[in-house]
N, C-alpha and C. Protein backbone atom coordinates (compact mmCIF):
# COMPACT_ATOMS: atom_id res chain seq x y z
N UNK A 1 1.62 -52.06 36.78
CA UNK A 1 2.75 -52.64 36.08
C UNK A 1 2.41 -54.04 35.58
N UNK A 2 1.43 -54.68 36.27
CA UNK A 2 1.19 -55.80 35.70
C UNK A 2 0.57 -56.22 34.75
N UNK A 3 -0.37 -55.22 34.43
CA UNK A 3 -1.35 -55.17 33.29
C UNK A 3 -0.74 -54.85 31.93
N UNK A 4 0.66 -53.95 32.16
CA UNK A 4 1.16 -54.05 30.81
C UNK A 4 2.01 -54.90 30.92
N UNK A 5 2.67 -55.85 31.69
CA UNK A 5 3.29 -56.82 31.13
C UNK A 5 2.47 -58.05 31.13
N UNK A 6 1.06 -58.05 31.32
CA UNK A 6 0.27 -58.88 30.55
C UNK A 6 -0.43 -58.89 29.41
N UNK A 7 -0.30 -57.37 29.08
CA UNK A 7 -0.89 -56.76 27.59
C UNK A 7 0.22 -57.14 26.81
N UNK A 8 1.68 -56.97 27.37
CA UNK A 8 3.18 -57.82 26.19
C UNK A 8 3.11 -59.05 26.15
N UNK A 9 2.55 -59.89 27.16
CA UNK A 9 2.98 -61.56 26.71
C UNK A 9 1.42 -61.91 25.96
N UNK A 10 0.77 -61.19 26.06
CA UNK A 10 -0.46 -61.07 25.14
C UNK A 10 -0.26 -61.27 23.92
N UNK A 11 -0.09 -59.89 23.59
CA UNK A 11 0.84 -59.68 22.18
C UNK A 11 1.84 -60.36 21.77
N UNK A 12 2.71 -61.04 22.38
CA UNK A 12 3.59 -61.81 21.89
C UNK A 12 2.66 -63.30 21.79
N UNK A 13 2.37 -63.54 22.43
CA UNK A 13 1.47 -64.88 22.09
C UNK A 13 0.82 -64.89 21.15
N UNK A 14 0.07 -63.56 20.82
CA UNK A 14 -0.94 -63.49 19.26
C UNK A 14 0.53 -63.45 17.79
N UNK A 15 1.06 -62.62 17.91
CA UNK A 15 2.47 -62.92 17.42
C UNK A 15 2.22 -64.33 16.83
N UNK A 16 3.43 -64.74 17.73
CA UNK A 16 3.69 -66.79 18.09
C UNK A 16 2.19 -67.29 16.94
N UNK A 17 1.31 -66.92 17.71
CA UNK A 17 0.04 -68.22 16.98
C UNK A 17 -0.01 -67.48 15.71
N UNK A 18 -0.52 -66.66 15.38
CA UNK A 18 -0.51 -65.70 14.08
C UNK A 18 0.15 -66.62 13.18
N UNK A 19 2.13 -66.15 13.37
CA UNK A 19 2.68 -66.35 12.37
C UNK A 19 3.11 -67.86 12.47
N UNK A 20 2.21 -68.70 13.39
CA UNK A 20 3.03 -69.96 13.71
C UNK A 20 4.08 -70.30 14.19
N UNK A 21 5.26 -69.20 14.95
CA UNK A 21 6.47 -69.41 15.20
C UNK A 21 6.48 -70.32 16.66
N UNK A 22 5.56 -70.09 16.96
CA UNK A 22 5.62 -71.29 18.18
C UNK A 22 5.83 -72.63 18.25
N UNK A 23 5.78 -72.76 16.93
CA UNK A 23 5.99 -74.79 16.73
C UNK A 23 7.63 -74.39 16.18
N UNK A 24 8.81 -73.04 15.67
CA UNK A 24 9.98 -73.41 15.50
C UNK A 24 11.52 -73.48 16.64
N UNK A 25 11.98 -74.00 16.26
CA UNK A 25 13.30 -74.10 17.20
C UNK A 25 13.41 -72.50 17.85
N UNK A 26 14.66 -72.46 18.31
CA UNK A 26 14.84 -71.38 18.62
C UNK A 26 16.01 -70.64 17.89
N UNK A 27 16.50 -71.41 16.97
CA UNK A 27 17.42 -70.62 16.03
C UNK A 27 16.85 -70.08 14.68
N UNK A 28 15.63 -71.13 14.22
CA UNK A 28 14.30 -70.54 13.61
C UNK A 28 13.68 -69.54 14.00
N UNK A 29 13.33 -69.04 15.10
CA UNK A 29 12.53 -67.97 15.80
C UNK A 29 13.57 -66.60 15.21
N UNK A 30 14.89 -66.98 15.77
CA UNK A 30 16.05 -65.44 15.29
C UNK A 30 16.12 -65.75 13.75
N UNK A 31 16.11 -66.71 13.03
CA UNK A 31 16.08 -66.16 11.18
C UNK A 31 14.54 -65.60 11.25
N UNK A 32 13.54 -66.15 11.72
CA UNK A 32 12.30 -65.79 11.41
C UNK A 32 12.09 -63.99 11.73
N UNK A 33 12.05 -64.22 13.22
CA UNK A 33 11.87 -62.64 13.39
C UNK A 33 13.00 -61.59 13.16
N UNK A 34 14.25 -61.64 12.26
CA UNK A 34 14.73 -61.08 11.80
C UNK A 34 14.64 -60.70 10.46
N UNK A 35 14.34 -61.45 9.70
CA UNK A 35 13.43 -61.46 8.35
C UNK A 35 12.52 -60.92 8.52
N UNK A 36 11.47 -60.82 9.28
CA UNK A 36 10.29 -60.36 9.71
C UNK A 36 10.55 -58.95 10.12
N UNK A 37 11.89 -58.40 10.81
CA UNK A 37 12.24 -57.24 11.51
C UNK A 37 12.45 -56.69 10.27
N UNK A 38 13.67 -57.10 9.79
CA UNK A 38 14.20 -56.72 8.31
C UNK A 38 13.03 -55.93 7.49
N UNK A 39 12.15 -56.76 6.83
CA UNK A 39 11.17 -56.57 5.96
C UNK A 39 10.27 -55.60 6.58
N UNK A 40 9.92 -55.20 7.39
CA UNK A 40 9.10 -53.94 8.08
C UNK A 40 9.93 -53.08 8.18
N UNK A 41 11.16 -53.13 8.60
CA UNK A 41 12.75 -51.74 8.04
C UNK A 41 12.82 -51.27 6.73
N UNK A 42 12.55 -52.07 5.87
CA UNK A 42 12.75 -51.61 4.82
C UNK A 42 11.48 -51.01 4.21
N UNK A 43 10.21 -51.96 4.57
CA UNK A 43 9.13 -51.48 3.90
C UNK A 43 9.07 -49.71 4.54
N UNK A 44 8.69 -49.47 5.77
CA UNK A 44 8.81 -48.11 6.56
C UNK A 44 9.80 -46.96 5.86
N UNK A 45 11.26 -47.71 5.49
CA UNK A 45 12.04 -46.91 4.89
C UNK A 45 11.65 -46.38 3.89
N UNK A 46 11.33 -47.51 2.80
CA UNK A 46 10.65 -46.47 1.43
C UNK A 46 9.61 -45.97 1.58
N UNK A 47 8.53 -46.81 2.65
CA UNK A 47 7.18 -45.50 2.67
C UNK A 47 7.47 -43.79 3.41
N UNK A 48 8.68 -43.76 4.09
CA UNK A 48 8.85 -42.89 4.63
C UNK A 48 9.68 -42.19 3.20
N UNK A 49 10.77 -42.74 2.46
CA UNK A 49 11.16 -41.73 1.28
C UNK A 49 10.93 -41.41 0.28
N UNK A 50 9.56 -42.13 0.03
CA UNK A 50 9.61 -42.30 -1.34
C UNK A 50 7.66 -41.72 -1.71
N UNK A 51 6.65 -42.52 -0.73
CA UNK A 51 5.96 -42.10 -0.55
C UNK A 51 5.51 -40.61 -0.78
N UNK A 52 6.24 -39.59 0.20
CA UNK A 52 5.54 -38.27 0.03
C UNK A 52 5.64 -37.35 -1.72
N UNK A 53 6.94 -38.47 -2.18
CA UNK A 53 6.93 -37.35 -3.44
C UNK A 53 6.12 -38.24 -4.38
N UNK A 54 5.79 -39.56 -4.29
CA UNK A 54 4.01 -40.00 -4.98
C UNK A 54 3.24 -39.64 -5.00
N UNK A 55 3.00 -39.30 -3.50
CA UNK A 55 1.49 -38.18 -3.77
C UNK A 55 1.58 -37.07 -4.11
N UNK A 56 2.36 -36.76 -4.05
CA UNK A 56 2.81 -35.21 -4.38
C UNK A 56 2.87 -35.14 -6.24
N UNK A 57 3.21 -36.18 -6.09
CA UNK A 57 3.41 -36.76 -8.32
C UNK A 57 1.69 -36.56 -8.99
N UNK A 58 1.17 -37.67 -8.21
CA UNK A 58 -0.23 -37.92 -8.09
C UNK A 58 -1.42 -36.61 -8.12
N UNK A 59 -1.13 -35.46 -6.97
CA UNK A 59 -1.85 -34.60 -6.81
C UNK A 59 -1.93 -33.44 -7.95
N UNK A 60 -0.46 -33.25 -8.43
CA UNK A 60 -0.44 -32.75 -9.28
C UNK A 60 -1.17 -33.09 -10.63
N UNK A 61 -0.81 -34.04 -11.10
CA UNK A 61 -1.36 -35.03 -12.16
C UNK A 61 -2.86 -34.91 -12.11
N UNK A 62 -3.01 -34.48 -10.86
CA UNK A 62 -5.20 -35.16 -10.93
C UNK A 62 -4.87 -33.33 -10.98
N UNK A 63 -4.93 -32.52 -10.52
CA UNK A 63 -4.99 -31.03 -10.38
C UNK A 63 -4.61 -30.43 -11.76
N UNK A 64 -4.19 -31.83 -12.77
CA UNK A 64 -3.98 -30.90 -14.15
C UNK A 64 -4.98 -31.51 -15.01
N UNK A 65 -5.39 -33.00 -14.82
CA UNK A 65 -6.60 -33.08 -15.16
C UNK A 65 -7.57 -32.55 -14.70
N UNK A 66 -7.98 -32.13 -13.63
CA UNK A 66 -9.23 -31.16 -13.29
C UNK A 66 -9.25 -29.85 -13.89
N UNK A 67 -8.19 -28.90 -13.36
CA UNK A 67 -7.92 -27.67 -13.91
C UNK A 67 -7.63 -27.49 -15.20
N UNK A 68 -6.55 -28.26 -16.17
CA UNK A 68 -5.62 -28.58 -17.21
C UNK A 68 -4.73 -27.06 -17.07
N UNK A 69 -4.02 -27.13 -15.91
CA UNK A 69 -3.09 -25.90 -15.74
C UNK A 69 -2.27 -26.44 -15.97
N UNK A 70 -1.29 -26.39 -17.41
CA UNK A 70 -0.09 -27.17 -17.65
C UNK A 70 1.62 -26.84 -16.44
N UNK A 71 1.43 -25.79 -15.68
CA UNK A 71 2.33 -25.53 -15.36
C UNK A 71 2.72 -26.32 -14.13
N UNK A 72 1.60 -27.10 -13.59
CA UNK A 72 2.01 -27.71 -12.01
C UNK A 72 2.91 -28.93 -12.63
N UNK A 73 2.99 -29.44 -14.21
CA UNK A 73 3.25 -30.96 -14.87
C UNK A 73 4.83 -30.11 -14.42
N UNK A 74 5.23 -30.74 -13.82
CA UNK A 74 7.10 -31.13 -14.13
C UNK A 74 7.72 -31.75 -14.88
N UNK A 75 9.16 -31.75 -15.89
CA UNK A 75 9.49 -32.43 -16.37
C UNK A 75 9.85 -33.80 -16.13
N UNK A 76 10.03 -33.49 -14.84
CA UNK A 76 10.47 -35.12 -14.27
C UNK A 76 9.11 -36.00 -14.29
N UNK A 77 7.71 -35.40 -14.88
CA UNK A 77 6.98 -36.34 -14.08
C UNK A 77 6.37 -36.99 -15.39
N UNK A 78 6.91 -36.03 -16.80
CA UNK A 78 6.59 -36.72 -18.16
C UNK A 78 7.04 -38.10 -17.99
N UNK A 79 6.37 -38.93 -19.11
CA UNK A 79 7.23 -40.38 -19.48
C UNK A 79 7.58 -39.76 -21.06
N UNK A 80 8.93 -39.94 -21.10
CA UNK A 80 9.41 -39.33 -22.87
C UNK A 80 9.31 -40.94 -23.24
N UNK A 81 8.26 -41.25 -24.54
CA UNK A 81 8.58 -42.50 -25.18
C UNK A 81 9.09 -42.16 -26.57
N UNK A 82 9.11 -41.22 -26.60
CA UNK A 82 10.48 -40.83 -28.00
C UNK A 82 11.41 -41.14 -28.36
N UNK A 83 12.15 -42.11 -27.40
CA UNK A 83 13.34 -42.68 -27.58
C UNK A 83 13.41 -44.25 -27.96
């Protein structure tokens, strides 16, 4: 038990020096690592929704330049500059 709660104040210390939060107050520390929480919520969020249908955009796209099988192209994945 002790070894992982010396592997956490570990990690929290590399934390602290890393991002420098060790020289702020302590009402600095909660805007900081909430901003910090925030911004990894959201980044995760879109890599988790948005991500799989990129590559999925992507694979197709290279699989019609290799092959030129027009049928994998979806309409959604044209750009219409006709307008």
């Amino acid at each position: 038990m002790s070894a992982i709660y010396n592997f956490v104040r570990r990690k929290h210390y590399q934390f602290e020096v890393t991002f420098t939060s060790y020289m702020l107050t302590s009402t600095e520390k909660i805007v900081f690592n909430t901003f910090i929480f925030l911004f990894l919520s959201f980044l995760t969020a879109a890599i988790t929704l948005y991500l799989p249908q990129h590559v999925q955009t992507i694979t197709r796209r290279a699989y019609f330049y290799i092959v030129g099988d027009e049928s994998v192209i979806r309409q959604e994945d044209v750009l219409d500059y006709s307008t």
